[in-house]
C-alpha atoms as a PDB file:
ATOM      1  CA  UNK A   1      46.952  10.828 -18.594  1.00  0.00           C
ATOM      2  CA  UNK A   2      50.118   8.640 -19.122  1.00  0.00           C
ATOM      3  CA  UNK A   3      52.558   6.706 -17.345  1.00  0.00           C
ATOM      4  CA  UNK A   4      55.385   4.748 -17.213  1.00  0.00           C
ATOM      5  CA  UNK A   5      55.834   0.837 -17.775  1.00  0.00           C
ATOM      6  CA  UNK A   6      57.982  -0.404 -14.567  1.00  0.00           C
ATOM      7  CA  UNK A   7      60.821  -2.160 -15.830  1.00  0.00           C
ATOM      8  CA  UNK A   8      60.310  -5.350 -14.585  1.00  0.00           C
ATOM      9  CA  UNK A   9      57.336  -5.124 -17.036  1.00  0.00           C
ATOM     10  CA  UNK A  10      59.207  -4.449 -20.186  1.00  0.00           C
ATOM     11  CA  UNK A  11      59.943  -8.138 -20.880  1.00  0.00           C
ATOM     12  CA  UNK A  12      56.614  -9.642 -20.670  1.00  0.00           C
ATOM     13  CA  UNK A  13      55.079  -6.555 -22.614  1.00  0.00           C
ATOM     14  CA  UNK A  14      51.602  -6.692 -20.466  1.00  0.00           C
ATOM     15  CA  UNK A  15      50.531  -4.167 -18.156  1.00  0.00           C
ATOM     16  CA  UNK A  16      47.113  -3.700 -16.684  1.00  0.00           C
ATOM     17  CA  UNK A  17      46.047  -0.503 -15.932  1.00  0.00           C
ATOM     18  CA  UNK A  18      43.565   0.002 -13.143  1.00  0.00           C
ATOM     19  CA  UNK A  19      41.808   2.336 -11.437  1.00  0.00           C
ATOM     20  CA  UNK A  20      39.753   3.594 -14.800  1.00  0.00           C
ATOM     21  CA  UNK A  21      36.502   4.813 -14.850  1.00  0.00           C
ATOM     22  CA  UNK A  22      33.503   2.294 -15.050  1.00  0.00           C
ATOM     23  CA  UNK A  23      31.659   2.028 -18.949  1.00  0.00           C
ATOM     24  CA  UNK A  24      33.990   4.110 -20.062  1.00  0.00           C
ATOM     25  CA  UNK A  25      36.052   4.656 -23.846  1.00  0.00           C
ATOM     26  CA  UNK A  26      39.766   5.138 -23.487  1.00  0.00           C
ATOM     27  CA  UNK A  27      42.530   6.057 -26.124  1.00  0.00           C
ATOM     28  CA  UNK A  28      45.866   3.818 -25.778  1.00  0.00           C
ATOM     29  CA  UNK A  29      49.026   4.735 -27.013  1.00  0.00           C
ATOM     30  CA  UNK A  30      52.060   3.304 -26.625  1.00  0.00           C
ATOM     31  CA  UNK A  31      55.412   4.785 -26.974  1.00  0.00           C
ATOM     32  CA  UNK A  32      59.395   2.716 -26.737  1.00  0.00           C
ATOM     33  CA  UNK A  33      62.186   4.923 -24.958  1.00  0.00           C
ATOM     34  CA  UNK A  34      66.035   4.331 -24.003  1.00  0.00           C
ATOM     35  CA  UNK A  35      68.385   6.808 -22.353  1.00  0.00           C
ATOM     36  CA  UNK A  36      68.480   8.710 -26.018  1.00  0.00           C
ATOM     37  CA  UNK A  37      64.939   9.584 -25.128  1.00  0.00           C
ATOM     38  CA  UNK A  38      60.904   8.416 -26.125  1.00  0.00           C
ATOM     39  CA  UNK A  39      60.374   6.701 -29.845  1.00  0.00           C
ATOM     40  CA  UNK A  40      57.470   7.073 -31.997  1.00  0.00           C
ATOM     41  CA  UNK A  41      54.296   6.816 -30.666  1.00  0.00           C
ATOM     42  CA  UNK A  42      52.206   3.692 -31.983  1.00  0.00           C
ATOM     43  CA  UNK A  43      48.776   3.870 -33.557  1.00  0.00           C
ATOM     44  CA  UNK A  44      46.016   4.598 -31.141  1.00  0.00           C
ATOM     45  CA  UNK A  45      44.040   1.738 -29.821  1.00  0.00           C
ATOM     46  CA  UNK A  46      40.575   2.059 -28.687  1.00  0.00           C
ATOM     47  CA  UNK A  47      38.948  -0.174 -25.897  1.00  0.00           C
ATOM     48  CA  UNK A  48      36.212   0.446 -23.585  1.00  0.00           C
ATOM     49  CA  UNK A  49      35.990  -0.681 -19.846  1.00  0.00           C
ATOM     50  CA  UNK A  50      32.767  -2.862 -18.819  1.00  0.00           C
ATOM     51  CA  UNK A  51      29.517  -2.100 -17.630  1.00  0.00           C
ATOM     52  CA  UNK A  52      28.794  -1.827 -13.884  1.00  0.00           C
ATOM     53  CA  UNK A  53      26.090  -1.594 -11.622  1.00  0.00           C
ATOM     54  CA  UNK A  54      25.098   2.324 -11.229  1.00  0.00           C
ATOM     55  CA  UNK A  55      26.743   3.717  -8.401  1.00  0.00           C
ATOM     56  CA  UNK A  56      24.057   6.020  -7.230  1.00  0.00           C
ATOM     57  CA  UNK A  57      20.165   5.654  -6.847  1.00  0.00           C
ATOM     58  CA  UNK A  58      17.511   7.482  -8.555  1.00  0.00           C
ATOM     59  CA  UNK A  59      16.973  11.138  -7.507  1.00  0.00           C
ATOM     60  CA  UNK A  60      14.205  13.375  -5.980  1.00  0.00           C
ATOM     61  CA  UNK A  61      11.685  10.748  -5.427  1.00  0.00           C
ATOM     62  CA  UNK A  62       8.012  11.679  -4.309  1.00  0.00           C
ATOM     63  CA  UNK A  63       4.983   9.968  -4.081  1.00  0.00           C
ATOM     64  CA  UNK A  64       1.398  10.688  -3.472  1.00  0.00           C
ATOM     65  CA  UNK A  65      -1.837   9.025  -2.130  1.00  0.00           C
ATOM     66  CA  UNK A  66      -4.379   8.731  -5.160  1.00  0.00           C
ATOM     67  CA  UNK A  67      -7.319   6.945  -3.231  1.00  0.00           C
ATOM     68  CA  UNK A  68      -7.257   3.836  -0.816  1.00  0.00           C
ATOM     69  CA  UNK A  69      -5.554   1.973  -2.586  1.00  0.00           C
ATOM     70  CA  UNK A  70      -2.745   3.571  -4.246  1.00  0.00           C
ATOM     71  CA  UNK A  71      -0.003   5.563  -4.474  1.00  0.00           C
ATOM     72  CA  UNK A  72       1.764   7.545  -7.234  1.00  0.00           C
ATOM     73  CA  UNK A  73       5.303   7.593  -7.344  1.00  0.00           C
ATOM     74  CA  UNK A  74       8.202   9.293  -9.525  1.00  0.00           C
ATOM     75  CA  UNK A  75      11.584  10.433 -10.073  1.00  0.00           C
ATOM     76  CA  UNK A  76      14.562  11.337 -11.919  1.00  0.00           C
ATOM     77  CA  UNK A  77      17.412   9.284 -13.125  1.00  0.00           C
ATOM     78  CA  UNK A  78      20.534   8.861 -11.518  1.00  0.00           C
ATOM     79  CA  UNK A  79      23.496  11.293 -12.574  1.00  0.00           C
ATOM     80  CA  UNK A  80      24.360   9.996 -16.484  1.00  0.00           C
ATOM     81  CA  UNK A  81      27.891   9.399 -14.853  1.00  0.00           C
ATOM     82  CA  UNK A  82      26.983   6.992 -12.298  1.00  0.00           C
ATOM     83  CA  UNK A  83      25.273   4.968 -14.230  1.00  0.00           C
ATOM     84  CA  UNK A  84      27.864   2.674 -14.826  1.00  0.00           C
ATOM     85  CA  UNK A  85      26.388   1.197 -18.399  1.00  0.00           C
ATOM     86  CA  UNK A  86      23.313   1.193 -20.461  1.00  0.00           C
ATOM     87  CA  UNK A  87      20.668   2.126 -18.309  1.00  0.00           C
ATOM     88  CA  UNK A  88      17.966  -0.628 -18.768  1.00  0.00           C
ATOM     89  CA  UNK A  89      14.911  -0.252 -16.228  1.00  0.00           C
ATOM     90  CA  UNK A  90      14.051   0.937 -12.599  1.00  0.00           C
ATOM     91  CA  UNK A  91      12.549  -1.096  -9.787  1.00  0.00           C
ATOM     92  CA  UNK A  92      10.332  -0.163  -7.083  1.00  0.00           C
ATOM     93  CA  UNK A  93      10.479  -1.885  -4.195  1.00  0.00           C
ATOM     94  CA  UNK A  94       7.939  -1.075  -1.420  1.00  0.00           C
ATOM     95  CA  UNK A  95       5.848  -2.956   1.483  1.00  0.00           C
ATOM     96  CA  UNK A  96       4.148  -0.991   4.488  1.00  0.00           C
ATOM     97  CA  UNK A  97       5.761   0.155   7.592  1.00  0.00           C
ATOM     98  CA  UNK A  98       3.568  -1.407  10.579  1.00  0.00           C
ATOM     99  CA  UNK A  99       6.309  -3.113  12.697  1.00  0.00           C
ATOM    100  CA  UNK A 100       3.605  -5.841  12.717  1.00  0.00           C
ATOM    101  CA  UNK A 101       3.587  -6.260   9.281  1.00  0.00           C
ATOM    102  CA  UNK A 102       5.811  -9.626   8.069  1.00  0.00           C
ATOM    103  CA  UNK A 103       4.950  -9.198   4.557  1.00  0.00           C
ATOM    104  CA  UNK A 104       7.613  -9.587   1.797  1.00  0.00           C
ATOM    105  CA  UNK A 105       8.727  -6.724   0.182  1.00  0.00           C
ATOM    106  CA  UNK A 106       6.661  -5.999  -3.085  1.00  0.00           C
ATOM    107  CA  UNK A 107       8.568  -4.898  -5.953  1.00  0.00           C
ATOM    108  CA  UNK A 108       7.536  -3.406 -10.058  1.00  0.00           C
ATOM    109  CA  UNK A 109       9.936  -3.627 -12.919  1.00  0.00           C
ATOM    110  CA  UNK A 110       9.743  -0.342 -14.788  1.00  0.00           C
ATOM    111  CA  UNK A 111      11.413   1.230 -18.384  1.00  0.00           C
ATOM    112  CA  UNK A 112       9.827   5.010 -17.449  1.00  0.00           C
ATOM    113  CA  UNK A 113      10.366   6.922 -14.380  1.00  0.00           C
ATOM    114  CA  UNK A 114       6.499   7.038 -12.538  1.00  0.00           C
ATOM    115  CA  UNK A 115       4.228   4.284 -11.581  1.00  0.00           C
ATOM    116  CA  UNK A 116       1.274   4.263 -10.187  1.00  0.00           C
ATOM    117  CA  UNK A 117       0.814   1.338  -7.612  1.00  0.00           C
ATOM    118  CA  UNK A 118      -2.176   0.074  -7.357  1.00  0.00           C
ATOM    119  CA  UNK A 119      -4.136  -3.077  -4.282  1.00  0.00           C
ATOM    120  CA  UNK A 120      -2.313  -1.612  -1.533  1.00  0.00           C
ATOM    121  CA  UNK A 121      -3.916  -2.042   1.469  1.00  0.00           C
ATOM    122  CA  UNK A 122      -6.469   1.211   2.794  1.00  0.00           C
ATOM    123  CA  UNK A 123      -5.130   3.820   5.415  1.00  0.00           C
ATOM    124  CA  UNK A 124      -1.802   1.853   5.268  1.00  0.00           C
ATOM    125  CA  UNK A 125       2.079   3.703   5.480  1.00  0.00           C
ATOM    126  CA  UNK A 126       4.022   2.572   2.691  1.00  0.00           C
ATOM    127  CA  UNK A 127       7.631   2.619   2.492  1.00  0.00           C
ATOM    128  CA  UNK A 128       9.047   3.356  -0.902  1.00  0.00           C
ATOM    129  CA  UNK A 129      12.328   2.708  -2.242  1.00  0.00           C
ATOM    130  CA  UNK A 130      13.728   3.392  -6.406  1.00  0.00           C
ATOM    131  CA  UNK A 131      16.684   1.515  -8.327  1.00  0.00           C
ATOM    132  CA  UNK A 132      18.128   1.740 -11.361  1.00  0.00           C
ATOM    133  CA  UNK A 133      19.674  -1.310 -13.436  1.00  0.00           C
ATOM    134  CA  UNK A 134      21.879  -2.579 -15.916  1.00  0.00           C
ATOM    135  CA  UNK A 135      22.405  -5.806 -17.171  1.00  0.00           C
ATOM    136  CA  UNK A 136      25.176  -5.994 -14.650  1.00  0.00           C
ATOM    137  CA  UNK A 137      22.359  -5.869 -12.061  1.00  0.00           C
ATOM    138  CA  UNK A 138      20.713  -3.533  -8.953  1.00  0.00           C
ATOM    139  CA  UNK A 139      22.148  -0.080  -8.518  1.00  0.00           C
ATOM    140  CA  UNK A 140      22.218   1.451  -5.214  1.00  0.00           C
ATOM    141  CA  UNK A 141      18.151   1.970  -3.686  1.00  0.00           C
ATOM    142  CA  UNK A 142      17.116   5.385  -2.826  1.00  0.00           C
ATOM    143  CA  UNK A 143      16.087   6.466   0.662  1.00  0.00           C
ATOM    144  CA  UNK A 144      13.046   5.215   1.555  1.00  0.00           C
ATOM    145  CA  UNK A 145      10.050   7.579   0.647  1.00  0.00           C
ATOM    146  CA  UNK A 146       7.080   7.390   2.757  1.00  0.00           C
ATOM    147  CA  UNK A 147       3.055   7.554   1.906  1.00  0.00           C
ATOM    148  CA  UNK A 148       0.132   6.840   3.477  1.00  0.00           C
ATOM    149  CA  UNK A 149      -3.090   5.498   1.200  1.00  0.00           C
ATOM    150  CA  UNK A 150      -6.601   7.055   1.931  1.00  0.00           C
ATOM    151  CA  UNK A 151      -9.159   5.960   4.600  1.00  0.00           C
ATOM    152  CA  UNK A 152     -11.980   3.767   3.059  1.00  0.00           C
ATOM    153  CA  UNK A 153     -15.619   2.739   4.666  1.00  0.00           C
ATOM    154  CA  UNK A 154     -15.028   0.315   7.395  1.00  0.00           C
ATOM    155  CA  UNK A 155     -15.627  -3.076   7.185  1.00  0.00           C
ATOM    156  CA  UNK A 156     -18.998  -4.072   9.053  1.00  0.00           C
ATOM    157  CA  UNK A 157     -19.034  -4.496  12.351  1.00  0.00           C
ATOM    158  CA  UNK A 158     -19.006  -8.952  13.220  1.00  0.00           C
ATOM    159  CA  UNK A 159     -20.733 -11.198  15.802  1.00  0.00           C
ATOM    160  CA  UNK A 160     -24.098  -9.019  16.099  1.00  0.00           C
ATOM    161  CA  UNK A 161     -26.014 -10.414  19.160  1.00  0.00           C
ATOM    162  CA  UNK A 162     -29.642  -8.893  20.335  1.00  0.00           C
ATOM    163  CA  UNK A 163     -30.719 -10.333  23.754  1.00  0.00           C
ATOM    164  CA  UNK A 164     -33.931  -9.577  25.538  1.00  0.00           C
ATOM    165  CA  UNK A 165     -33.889  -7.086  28.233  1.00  0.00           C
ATOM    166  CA  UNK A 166     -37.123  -6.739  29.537  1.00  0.00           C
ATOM    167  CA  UNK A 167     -40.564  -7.231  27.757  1.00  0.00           C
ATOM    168  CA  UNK A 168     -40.168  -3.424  25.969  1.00  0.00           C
ATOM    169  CA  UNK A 169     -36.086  -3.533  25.259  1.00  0.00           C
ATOM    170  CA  UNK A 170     -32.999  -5.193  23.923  1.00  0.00           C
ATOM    171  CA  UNK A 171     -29.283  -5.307  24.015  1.00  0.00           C
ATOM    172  CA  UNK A 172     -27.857  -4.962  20.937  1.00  0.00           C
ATOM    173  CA  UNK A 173     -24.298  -6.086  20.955  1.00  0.00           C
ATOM    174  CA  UNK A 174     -21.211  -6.808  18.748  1.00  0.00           C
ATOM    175  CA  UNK A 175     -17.911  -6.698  17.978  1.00  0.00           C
ATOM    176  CA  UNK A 176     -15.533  -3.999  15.715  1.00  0.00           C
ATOM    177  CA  UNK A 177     -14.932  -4.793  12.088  1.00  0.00           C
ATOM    178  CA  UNK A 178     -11.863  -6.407  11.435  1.00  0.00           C
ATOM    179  CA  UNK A 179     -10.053  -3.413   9.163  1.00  0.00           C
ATOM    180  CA  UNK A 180     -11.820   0.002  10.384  1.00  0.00           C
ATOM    181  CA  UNK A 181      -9.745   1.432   7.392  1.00  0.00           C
ATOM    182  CA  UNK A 182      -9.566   4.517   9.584  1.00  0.00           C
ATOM    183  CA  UNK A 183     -10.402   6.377  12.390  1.00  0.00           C
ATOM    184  CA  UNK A 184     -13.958   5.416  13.894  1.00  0.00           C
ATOM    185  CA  UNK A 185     -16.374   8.090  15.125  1.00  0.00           C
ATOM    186  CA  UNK A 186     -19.236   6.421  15.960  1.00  0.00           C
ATOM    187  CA  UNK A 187     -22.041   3.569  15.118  1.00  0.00           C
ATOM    188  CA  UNK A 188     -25.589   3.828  14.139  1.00  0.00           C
ATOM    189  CA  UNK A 189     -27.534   1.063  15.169  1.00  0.00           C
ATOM    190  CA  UNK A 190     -30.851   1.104  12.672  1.00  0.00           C
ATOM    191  CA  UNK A 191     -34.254  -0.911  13.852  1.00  0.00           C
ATOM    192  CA  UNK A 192     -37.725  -0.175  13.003  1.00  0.00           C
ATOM    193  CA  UNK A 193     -40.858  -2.838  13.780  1.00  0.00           C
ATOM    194  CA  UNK A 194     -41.857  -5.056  10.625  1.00  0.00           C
ATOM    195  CA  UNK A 195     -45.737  -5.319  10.097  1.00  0.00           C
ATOM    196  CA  UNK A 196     -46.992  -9.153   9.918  1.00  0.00           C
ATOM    197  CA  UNK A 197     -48.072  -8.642   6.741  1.00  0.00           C
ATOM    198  CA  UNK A 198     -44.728  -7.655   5.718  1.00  0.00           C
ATOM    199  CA  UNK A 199     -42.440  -9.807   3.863  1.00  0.00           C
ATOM    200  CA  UNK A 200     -39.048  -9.305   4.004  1.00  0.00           C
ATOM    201  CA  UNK A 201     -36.453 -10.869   2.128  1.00  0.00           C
ATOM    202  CA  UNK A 202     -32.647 -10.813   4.270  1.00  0.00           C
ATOM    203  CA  UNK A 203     -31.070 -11.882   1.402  1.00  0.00           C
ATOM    204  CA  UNK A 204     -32.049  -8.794  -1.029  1.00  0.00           C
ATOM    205  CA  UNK A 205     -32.185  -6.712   2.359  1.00  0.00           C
ATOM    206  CA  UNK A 206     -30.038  -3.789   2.546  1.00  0.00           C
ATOM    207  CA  UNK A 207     -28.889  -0.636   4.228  1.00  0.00           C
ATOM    208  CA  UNK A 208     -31.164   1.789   2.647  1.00  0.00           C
ATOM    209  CA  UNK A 209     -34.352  -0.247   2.836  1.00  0.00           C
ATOM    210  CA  UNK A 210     -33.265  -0.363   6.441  1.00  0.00           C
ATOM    211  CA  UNK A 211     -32.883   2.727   7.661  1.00  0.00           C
ATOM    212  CA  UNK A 212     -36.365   4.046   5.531  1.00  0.00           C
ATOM    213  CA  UNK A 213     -38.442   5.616   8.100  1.00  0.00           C
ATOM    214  CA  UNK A 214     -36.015   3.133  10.870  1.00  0.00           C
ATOM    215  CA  UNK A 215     -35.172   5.099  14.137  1.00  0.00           C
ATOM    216  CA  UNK A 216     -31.297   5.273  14.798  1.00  0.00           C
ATOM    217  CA  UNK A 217     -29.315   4.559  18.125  1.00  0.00           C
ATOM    218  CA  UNK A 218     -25.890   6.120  18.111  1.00  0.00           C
ATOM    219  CA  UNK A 219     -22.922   4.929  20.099  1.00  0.00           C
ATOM    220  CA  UNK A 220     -19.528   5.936  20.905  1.00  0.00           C
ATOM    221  CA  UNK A 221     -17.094   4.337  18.987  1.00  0.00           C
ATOM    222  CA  UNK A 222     -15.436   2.905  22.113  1.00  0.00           C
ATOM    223  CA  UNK A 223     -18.647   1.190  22.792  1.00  0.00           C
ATOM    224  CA  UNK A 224     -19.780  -2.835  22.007  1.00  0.00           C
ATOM    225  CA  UNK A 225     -23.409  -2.685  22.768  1.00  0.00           C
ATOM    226  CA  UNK A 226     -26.428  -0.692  23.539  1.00  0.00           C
ATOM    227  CA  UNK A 227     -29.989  -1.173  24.998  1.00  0.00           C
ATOM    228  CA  UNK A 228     -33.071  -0.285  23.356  1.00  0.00           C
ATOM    229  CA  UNK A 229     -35.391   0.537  25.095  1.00  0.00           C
ATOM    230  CA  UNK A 230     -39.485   1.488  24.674  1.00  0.00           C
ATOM    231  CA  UNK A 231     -39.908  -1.104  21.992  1.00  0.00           C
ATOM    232  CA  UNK A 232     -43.492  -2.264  20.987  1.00  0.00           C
ATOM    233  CA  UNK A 233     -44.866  -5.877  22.553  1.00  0.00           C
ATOM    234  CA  UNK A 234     -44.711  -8.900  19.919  1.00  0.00           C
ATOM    235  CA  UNK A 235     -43.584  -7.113  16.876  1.00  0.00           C
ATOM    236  CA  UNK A 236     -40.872  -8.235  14.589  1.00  0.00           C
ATOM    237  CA  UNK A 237     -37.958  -5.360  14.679  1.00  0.00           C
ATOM    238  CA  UNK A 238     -35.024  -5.930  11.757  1.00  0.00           C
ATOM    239  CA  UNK A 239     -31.904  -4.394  12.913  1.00  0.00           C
ATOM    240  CA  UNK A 240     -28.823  -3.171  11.512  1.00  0.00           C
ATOM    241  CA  UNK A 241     -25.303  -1.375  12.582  1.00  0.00           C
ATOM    242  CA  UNK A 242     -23.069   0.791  10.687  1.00  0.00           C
ATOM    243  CA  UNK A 243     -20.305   2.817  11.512  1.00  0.00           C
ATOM    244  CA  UNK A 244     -19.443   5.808  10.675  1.00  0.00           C
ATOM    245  CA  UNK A 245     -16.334   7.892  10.095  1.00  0.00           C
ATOM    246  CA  UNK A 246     -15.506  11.234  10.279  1.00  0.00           C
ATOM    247  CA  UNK A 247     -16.629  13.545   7.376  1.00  0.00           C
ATOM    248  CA  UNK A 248     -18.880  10.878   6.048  1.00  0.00           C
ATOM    249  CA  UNK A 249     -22.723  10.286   5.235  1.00  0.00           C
ATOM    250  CA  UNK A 250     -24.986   7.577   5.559  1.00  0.00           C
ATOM    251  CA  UNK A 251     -25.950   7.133   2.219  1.00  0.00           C
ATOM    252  CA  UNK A 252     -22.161   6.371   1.328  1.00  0.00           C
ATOM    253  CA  UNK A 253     -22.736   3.121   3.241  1.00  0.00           C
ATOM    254  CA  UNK A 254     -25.314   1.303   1.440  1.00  0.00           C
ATOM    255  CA  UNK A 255     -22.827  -1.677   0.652  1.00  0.00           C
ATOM    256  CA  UNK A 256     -21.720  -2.207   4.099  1.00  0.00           C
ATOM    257  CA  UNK A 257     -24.755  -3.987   6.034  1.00  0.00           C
ATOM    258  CA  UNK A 258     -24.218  -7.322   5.629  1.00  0.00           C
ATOM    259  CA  UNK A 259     -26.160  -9.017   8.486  1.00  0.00           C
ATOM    260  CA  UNK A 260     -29.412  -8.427   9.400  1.00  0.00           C
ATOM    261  CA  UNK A 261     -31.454  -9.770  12.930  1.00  0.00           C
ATOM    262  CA  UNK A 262     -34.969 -10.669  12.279  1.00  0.00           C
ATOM    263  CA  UNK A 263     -36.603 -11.157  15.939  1.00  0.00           C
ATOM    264  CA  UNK A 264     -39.916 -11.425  18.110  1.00  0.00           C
ATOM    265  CA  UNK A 265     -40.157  -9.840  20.332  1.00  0.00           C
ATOM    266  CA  UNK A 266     -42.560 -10.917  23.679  1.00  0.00           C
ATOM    267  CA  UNK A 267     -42.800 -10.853  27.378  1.00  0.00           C
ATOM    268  CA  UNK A 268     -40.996 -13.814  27.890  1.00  0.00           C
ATOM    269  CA  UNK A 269     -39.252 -15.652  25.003  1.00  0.00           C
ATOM    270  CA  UNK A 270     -37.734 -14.139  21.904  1.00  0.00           C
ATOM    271  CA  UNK A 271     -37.519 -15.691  18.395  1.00  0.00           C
ATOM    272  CA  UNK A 272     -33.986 -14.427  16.574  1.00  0.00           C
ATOM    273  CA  UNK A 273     -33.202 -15.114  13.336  1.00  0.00           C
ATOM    274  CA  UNK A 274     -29.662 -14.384  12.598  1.00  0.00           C
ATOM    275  CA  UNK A 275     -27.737 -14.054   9.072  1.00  0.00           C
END
């Protein structure tokens, strides 16, 4: 490529020549002419334009869920020739896509081209987006990738009431878990009658010593409360709820009772210990 010095630049002998090509080597030679034609050409000069943010994000980016709470993520590098400079790092920038959601965007600083990101939040839709950098700064962001983490156990259900019915029955009534972590199928509601002898400790309590030889009341997942009904005459019933998802057992729930009722039942006045 060459071209010629306007002459209203020949006296100052500066010219700036623009429109070159970002991080990139170029050979300069200069050459004199009159109207007897071009002189010698002078001795070549090397010099290098600066580095610039890449021009182009990082390519073919994919993802996928690993468990509940993350997400594996890579891709390829940006064409060498819109990188602009040395490339020094990627960043991933991601935060989930409920319109609800006001959370900042969450971001990694990376030297290879996969991560795996890990505390997301369970059965959440995460938007993903890749950049490359130099020391000039942010390249352009990819389009936004999107992935979804796995469903988890629900949280337990809160605010467990059990009010007297009659003398033989009980309504046993709460309210949905905070984070379901999914889609809800059902609830088991576990009770079984507790022997005077018996001593039972709520704090060491838990699901599986429960629901040994317990009988179960399911209810619909839409559902708050339920009756029980044909219970025995001043005995002590402990009671539990868990819910269920679909697909899953209800030995994978042993963690997830973590209130218990303790209660007397009688004719006409009920004793409830609540936890």
């Amino acid at each position: 490529m060459s071209l010629e010095v306007p002459d209203d630049y020949t006296e100052e002998l500066i010219y700036q020549l623009t429109d070159l090509h970002m991080y990139t080597q170029y050979d300069i030679i200069v050459q004199a002419y009159n109207s007897k034609g071009i002189g010698p050409a002078s001795d070549t000069l090397l010099a290098m334009t600066s580095e610039d943010v890449p021009s182009s994000p990082p390519q073919d980016v994919r993802c996928s869920s690993l468990s509940s709470k993350s997400i594996y993520v890579l891709w390829d590098s940006p064409a060498p020739e819109t990188l602009n400079g040395i490339l020094r790092g990627y960043k991933v920038l991601y935060k989930p896509t409920d319109e609800w959601y006001d959370a900042m965007i969450q971001s990694k600083i990376l030297e290879t081209s996969k991560v795996t990101i890990t505390n997301l939040e369970v059965n959440t839709n995460y938007s993903i987006q890749i950049l490359a950098f130099t020391k000039m700064g942010d390249g352009a962001k990819s389009l936004p990738t999107f992935c979804k983490t796995h469903e988890d156990v629900p949280e337990p259900p809160v605010s467990i009431k059990v009010l007297p019915s009659s003398s033989d029955s009980v309504v046993v009534a709460w309210k949905p878990p905070q984070k379901s972590n999914g889609a809800l199928v059902k609830y088991n509601i576990y009770y079984k009658s507790i022997e005077n002898g018996d001593q039972i400790n709520v704090e060491t309590q838990n699901t599986e010593e429960l629901q040994r030889d317990a009988s179960v009341q399911q209810a619909n997942a839409n559902n708050q409360f339920v009756e029980l009904k044909g219970l025995k005459k001043n005995k002590k019933y402990a009671f539990g709820s868990l819910l269920l998802q679909p697909s899953e057992k209800v030995q994978d729930h042993q963690s997830l009772l973590k209130r218990l009722l303790i209660l007397l039942l009688q004719p006409k006045q009920l004793h409830l210990i609540r936890l």
